[in-house]
C-alpha atoms as a PDB file:
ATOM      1  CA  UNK A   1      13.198  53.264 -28.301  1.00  0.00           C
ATOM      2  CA  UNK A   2      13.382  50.913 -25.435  1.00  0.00           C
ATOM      3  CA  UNK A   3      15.907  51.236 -22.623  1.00  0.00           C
ATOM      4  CA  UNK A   4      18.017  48.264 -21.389  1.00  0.00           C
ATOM      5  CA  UNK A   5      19.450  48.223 -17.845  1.00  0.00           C
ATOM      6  CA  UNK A   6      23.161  49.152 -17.222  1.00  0.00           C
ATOM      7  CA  UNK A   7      25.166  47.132 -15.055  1.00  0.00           C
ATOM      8  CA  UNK A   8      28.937  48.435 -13.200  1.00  0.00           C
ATOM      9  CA  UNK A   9      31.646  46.032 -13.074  1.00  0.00           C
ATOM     10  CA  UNK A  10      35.274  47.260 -10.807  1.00  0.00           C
ATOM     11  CA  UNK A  11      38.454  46.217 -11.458  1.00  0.00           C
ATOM     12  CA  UNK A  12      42.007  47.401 -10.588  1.00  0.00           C
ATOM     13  CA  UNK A  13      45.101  48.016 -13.327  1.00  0.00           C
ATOM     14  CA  UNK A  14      47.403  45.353 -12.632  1.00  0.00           C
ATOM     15  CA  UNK A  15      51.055  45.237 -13.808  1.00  0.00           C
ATOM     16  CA  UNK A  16      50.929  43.048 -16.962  1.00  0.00           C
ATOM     17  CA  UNK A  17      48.252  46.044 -18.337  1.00  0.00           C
ATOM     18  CA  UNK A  18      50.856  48.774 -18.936  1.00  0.00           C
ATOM     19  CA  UNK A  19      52.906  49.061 -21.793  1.00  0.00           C
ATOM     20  CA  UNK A  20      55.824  50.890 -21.959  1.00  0.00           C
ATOM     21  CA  UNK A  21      54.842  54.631 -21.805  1.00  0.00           C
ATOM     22  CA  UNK A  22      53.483  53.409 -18.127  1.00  0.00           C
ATOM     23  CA  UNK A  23      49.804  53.498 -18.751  1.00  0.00           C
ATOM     24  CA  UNK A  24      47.099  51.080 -19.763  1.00  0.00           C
ATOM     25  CA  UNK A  25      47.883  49.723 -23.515  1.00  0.00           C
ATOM     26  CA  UNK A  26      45.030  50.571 -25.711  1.00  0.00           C
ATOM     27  CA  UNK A  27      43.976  46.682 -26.582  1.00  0.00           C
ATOM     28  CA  UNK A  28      43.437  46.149 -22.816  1.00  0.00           C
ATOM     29  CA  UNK A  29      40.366  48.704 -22.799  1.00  0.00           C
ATOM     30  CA  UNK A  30      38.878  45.757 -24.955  1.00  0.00           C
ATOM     31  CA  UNK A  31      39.792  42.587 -22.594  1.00  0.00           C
ATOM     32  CA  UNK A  32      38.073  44.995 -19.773  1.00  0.00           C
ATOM     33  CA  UNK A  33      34.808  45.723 -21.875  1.00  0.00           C
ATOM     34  CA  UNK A  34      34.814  41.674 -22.561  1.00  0.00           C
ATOM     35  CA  UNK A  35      35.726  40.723 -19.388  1.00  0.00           C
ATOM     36  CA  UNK A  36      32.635  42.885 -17.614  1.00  0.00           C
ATOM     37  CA  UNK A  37      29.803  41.726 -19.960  1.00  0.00           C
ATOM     38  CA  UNK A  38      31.327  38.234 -19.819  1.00  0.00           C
ATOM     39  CA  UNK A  39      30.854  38.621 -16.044  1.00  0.00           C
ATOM     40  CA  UNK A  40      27.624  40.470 -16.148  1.00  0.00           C
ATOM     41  CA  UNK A  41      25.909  37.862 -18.708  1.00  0.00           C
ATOM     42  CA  UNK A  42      25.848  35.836 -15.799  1.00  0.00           C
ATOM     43  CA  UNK A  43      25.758  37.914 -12.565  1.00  0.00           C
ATOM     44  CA  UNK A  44      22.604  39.911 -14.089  1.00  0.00           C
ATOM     45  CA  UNK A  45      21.212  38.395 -16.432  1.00  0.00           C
ATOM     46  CA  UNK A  46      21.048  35.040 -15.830  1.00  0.00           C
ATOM     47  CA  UNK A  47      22.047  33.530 -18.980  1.00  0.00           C
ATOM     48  CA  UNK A  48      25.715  33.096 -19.094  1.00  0.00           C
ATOM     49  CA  UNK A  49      28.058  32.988 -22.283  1.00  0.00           C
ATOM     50  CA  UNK A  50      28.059  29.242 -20.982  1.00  0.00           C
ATOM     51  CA  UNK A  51      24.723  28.811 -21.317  1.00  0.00           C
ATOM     52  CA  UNK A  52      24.864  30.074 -25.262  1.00  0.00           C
ATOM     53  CA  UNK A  53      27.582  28.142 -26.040  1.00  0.00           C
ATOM     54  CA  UNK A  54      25.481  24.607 -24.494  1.00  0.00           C
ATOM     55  CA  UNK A  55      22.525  25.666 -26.341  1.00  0.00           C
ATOM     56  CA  UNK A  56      24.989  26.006 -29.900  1.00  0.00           C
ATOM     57  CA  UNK A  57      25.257  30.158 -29.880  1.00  0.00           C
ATOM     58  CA  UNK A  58      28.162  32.297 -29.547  1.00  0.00           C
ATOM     59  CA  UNK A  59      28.670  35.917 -29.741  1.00  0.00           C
ATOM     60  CA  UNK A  60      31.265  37.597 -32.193  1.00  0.00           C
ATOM     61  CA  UNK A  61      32.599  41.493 -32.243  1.00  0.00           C
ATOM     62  CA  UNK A  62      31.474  42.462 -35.874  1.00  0.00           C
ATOM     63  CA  UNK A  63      32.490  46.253 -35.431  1.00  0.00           C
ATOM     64  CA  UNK A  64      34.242  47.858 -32.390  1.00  0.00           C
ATOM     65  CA  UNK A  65      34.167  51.676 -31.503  1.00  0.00           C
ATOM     66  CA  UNK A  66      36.060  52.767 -28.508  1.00  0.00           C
ATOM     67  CA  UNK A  67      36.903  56.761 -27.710  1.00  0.00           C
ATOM     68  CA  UNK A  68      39.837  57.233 -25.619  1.00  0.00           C
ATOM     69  CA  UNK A  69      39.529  60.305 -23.060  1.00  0.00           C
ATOM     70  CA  UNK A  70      42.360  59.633 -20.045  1.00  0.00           C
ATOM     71  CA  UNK A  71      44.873  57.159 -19.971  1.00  0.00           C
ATOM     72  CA  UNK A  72      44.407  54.413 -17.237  1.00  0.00           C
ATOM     73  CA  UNK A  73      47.459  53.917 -14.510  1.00  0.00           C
ATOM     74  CA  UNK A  74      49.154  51.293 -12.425  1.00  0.00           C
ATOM     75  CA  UNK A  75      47.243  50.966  -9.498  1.00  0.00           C
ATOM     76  CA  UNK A  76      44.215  52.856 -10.668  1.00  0.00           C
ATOM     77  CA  UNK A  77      40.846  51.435  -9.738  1.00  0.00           C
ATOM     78  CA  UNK A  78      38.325  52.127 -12.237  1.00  0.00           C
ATOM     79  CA  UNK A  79      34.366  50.249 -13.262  1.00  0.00           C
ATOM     80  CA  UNK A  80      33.101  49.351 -16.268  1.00  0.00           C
ATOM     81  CA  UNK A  81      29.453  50.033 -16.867  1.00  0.00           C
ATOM     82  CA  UNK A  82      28.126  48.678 -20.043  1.00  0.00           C
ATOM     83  CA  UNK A  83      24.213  48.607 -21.157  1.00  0.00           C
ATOM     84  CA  UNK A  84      22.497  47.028 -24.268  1.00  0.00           C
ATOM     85  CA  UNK A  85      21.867  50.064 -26.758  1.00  0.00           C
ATOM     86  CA  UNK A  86      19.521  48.264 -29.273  1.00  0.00           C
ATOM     87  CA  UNK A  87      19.068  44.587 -30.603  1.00  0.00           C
ATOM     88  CA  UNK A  88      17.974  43.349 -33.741  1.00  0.00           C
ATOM     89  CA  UNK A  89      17.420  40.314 -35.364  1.00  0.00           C
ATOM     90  CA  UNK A  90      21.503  38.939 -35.732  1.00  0.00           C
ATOM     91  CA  UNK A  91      22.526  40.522 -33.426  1.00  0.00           C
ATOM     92  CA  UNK A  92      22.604  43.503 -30.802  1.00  0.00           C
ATOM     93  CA  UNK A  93      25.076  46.808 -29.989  1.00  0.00           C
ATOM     94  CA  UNK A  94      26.769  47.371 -26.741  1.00  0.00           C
ATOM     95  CA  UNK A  95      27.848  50.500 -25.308  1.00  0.00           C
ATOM     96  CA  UNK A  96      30.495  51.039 -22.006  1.00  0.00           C
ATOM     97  CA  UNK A  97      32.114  54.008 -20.078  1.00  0.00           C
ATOM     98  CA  UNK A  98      35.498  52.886 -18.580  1.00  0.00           C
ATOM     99  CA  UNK A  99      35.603  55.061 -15.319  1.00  0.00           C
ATOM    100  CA  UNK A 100      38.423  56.105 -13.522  1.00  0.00           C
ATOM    101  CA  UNK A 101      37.028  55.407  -9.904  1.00  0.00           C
ATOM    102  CA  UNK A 102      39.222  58.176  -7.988  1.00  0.00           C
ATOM    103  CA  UNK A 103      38.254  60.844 -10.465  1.00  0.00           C
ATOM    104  CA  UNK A 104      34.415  59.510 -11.505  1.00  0.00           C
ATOM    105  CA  UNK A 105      35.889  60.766 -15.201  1.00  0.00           C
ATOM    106  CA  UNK A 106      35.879  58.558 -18.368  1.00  0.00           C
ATOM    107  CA  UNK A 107      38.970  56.950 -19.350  1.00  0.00           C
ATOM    108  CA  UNK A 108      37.207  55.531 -22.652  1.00  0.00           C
ATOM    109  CA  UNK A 109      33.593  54.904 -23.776  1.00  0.00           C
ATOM    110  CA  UNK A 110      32.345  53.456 -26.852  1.00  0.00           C
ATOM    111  CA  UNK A 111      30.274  50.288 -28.231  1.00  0.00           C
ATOM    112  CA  UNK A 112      30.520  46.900 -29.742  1.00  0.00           C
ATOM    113  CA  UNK A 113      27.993  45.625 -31.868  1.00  0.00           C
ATOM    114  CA  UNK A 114      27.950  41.562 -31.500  1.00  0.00           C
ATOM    115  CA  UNK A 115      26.175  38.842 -33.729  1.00  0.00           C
ATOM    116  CA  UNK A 116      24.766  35.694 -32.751  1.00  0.00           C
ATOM    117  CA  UNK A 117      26.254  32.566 -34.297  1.00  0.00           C
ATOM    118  CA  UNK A 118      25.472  29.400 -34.819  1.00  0.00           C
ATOM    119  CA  UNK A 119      29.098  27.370 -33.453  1.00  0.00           C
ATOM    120  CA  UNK A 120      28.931  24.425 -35.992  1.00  0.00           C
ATOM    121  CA  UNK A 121      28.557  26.798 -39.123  1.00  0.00           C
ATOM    122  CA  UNK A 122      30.446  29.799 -37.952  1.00  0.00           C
ATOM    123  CA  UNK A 123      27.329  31.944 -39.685  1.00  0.00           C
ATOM    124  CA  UNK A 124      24.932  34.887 -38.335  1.00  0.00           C
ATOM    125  CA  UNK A 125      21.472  33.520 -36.923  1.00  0.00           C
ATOM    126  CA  UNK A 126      18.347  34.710 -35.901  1.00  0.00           C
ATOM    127  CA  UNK A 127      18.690  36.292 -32.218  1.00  0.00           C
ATOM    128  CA  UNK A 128      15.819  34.277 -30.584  1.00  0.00           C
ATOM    129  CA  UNK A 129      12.496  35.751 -28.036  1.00  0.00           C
ATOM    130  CA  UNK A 130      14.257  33.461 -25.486  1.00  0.00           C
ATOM    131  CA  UNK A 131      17.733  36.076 -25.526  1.00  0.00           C
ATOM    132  CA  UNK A 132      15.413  39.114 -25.877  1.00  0.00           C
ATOM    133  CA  UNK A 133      13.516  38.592 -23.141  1.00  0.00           C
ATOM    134  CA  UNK A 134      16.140  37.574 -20.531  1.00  0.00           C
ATOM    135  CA  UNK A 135      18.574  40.540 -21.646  1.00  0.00           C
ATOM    136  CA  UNK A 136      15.487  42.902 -21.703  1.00  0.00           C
ATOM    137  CA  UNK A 137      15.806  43.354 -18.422  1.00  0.00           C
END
């Protein structure tokens, strides 16, 4: 099984992320995950969600897994490291840890698996040699 590099991402709970039992509401853990690879796509790998969507491609969430551990708090500073587990031909699965940055222990981990569409036809396509390569990194 190959292994794909794994890439930390910080951020800090801000005020419009709690809900009303004062932490972290449970669909923010998502917009984190997104936000990181959205950021790393770029910063590591050179080949932005931008540069997909030019060339006709977009990624969609087809199944999402998260495991909540600890719940995240105002103020808290915490990363999010995320790594390609596997890809295949539509498509490839992401996994994350959500750690709290005081503590180094997990808030949340879990894993997204994403397929490649076209953007005119809304359907699956091929994930090309092109992707592989840059996000084999």
């Amino acid at each position: 099984m190959k292994i794909y590099s794994r890439f930390k991402t910080s951020y800090k709970v801000r005020p419009d992320d709690i809900d009303m039992f004062q932490h972290v509401h449970n669909s923010r853990y998502f917009d984190y995950v997104m936000a990181a690879r959205y950021d790393q796509m770029h910063e590591c790998y050179g080949m932005s969600m931008e540069e997909f969507m030019n060339n006709g491609y977009g990624w969609v969430v087809r199944t999402a897994h998260i495991d909540y551990k600890r719940a995240l708090t105002m103020g808290q500073e915490f990363t999010v490291e995320t790594g390609i587990e596997s890809i295949n031909s539509k498509g490839c699965r992401v996994n994350f840890e959500i750690q709290i940055t005081k503590t180094r222990k997990t808030a949340c981990d879990g894993w997204f698996d994403y397929t490649l569409i076209d953007l005119k036809t809304g359907k699956s396509v091929p994930v090309t040699q092109e992707m592989i390569n840059k996000y084999s990194i």
